[in-house]
C-alpha atoms as a PDB file:
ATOM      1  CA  UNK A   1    -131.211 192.305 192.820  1.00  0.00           C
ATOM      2  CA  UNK A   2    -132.195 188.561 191.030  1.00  0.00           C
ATOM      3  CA  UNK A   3    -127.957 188.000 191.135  1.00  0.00           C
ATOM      4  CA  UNK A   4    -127.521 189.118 195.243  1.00  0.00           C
ATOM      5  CA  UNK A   5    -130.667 186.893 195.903  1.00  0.00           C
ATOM      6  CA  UNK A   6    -129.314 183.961 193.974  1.00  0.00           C
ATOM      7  CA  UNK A   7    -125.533 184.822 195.300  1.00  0.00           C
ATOM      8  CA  UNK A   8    -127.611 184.227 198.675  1.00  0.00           C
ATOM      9  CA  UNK A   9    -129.447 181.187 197.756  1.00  0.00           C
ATOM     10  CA  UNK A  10    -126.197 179.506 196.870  1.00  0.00           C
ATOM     11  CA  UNK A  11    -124.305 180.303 199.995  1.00  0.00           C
ATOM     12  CA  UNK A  12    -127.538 179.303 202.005  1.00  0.00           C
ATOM     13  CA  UNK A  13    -126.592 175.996 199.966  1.00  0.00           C
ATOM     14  CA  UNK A  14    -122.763 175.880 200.630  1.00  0.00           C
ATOM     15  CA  UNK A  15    -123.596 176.136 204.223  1.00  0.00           C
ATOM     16  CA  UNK A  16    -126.286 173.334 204.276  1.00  0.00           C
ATOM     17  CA  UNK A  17    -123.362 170.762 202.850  1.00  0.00           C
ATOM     18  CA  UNK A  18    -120.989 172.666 205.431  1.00  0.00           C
ATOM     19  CA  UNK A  19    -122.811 171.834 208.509  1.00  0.00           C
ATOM     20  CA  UNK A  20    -123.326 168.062 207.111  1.00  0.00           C
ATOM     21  CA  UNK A  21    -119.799 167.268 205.293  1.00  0.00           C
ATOM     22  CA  UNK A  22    -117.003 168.379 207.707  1.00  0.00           C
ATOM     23  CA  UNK A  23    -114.613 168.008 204.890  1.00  0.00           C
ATOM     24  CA  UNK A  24    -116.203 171.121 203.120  1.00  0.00           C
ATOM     25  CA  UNK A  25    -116.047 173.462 206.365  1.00  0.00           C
ATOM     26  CA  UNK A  26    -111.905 173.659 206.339  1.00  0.00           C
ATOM     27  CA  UNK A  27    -109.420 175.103 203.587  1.00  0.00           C
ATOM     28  CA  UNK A  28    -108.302 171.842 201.572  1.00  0.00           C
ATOM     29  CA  UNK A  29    -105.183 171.220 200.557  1.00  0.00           C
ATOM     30  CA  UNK A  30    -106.640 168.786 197.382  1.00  0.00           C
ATOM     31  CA  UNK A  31    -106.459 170.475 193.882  1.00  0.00           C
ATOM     32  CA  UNK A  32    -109.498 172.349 192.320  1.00  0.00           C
ATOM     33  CA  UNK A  33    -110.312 169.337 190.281  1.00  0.00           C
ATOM     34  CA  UNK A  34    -110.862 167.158 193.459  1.00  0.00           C
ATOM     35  CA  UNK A  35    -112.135 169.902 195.392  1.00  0.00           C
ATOM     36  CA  UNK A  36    -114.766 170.490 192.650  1.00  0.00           C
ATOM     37  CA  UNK A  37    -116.003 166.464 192.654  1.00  0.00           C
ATOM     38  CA  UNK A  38    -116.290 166.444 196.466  1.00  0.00           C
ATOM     39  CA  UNK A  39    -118.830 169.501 196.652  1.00  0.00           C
ATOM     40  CA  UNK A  40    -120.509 167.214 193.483  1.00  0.00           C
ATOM     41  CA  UNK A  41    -120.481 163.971 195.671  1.00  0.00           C
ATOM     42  CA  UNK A  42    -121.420 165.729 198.443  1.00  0.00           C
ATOM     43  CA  UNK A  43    -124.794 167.787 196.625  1.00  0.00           C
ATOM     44  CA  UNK A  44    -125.533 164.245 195.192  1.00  0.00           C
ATOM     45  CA  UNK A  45    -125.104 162.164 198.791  1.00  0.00           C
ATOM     46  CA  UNK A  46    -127.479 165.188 200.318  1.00  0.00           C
ATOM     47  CA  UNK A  47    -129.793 164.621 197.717  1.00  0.00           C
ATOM     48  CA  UNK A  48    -129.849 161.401 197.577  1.00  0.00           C
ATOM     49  CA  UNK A  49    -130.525 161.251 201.607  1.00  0.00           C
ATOM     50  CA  UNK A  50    -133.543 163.558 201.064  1.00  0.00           C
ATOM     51  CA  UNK A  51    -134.945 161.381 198.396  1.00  0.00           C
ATOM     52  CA  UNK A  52    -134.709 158.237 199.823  1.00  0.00           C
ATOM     53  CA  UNK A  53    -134.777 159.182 203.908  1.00  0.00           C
ATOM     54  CA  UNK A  54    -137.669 159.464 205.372  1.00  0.00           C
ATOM     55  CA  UNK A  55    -137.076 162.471 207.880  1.00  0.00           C
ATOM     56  CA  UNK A  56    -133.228 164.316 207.254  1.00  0.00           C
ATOM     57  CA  UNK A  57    -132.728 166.258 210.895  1.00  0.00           C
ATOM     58  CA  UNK A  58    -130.242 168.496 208.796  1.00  0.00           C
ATOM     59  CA  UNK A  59    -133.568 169.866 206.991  1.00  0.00           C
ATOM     60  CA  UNK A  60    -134.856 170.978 210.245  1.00  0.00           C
ATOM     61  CA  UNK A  61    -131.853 172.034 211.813  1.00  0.00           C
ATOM     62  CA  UNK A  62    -131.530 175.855 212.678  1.00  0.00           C
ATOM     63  CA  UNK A  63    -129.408 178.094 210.482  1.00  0.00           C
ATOM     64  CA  UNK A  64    -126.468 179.493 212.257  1.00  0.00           C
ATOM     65  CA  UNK A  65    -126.445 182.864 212.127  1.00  0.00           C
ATOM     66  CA  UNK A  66    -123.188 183.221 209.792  1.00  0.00           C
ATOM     67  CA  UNK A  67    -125.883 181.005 207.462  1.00  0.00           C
ATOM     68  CA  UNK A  68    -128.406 183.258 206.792  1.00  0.00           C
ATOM     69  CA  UNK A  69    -128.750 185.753 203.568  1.00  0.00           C
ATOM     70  CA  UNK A  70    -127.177 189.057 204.754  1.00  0.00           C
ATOM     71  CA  UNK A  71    -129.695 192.091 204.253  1.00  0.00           C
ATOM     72  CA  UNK A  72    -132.420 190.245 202.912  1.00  0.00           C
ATOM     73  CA  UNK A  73    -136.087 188.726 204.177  1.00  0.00           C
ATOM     74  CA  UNK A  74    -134.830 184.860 204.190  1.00  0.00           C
ATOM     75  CA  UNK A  75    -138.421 183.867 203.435  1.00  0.00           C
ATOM     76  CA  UNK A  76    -138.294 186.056 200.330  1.00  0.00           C
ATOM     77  CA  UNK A  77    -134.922 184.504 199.300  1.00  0.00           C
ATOM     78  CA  UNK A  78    -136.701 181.021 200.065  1.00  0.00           C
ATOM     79  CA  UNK A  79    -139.837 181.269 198.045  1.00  0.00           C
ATOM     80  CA  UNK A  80    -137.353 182.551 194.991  1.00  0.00           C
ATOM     81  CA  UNK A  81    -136.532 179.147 193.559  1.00  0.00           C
ATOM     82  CA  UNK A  82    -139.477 177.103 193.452  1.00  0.00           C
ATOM     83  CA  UNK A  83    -137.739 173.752 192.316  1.00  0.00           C
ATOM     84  CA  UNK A  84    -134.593 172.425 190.201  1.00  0.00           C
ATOM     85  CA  UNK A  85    -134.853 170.001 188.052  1.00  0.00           C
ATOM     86  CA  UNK A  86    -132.157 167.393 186.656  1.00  0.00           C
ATOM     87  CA  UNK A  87    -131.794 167.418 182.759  1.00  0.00           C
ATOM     88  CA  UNK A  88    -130.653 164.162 180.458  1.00  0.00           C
ATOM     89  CA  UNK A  89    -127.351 166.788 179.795  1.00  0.00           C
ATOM     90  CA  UNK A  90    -126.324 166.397 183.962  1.00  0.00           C
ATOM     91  CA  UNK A  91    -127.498 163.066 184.635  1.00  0.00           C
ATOM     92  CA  UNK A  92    -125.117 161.475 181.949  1.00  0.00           C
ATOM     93  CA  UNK A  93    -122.669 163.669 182.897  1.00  0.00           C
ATOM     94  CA  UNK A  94    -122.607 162.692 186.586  1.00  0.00           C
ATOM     95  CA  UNK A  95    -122.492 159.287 185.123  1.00  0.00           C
ATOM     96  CA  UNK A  96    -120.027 159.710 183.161  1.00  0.00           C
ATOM     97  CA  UNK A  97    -117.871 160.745 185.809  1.00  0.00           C
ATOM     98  CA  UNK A  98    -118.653 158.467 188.595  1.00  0.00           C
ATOM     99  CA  UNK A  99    -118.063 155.657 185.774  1.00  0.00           C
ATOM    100  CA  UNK A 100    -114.610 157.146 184.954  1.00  0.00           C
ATOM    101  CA  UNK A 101    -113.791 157.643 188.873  1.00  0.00           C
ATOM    102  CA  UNK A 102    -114.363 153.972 189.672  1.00  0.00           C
ATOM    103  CA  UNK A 103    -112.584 152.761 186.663  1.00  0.00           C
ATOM    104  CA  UNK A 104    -109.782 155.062 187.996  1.00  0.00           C
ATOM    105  CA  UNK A 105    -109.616 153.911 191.654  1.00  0.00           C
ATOM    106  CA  UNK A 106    -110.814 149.705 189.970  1.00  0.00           C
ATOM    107  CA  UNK A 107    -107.000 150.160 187.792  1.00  0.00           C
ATOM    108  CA  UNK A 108    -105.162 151.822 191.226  1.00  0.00           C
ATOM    109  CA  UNK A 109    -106.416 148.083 192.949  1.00  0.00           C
ATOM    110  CA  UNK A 110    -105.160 146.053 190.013  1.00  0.00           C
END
């Protein structure tokens, strides 16, 4: 039951960054590795715009039907993760990355 209700949560997530990023809703044709740092850069750009903007109409948008937990109370599947936290771990690991991505694309422009 706790793995279907966070399988739920998490595709309730995918299709938040699906309705904002168009470049998640289609198949892509970039490798994993890529495809894996654009859902990061996306999560990150959609929390960054709910930190720092003062009303996100995404937030108050309707879920599409195709959106919402299958089977399950979506209140219930709501109320099941109270918060997430960042950790020191993450945070120097996003770093890390978005320090070795513009070194990357800085030595392309050389």
């Amino acid at each position: 039951m706790k793995h279907s209700r966070a399988r739920n949560v998490i595709e309730r997530c995918f299709g938040l960054l699906k309705r904002r990023w168009a470049i998640l809703r289609s198949p892509s044709h970039y490798p994993i590795k890529i495809q894996g740092r654009m859902i990061t850069a996306c999560s990150l750009l959609h929390n960054f715009i709910g930190m720092y903007m003062a009303a996100d109409p995404e937030e108050n948008a309707r879920l599409a039907f195709d959106e919402l937990p299958i089977g399950e109370d979506l209140s219930e599947v709501l109320a099941y993760i109270e918060t997430v936290e960042s950790s020191q771990i993450w945070t120097q690991w996003r770093d890390d990355l978005a320090r070795e991505i513009y070194d990357e694309w800085r030595g392309r422009r050389a």
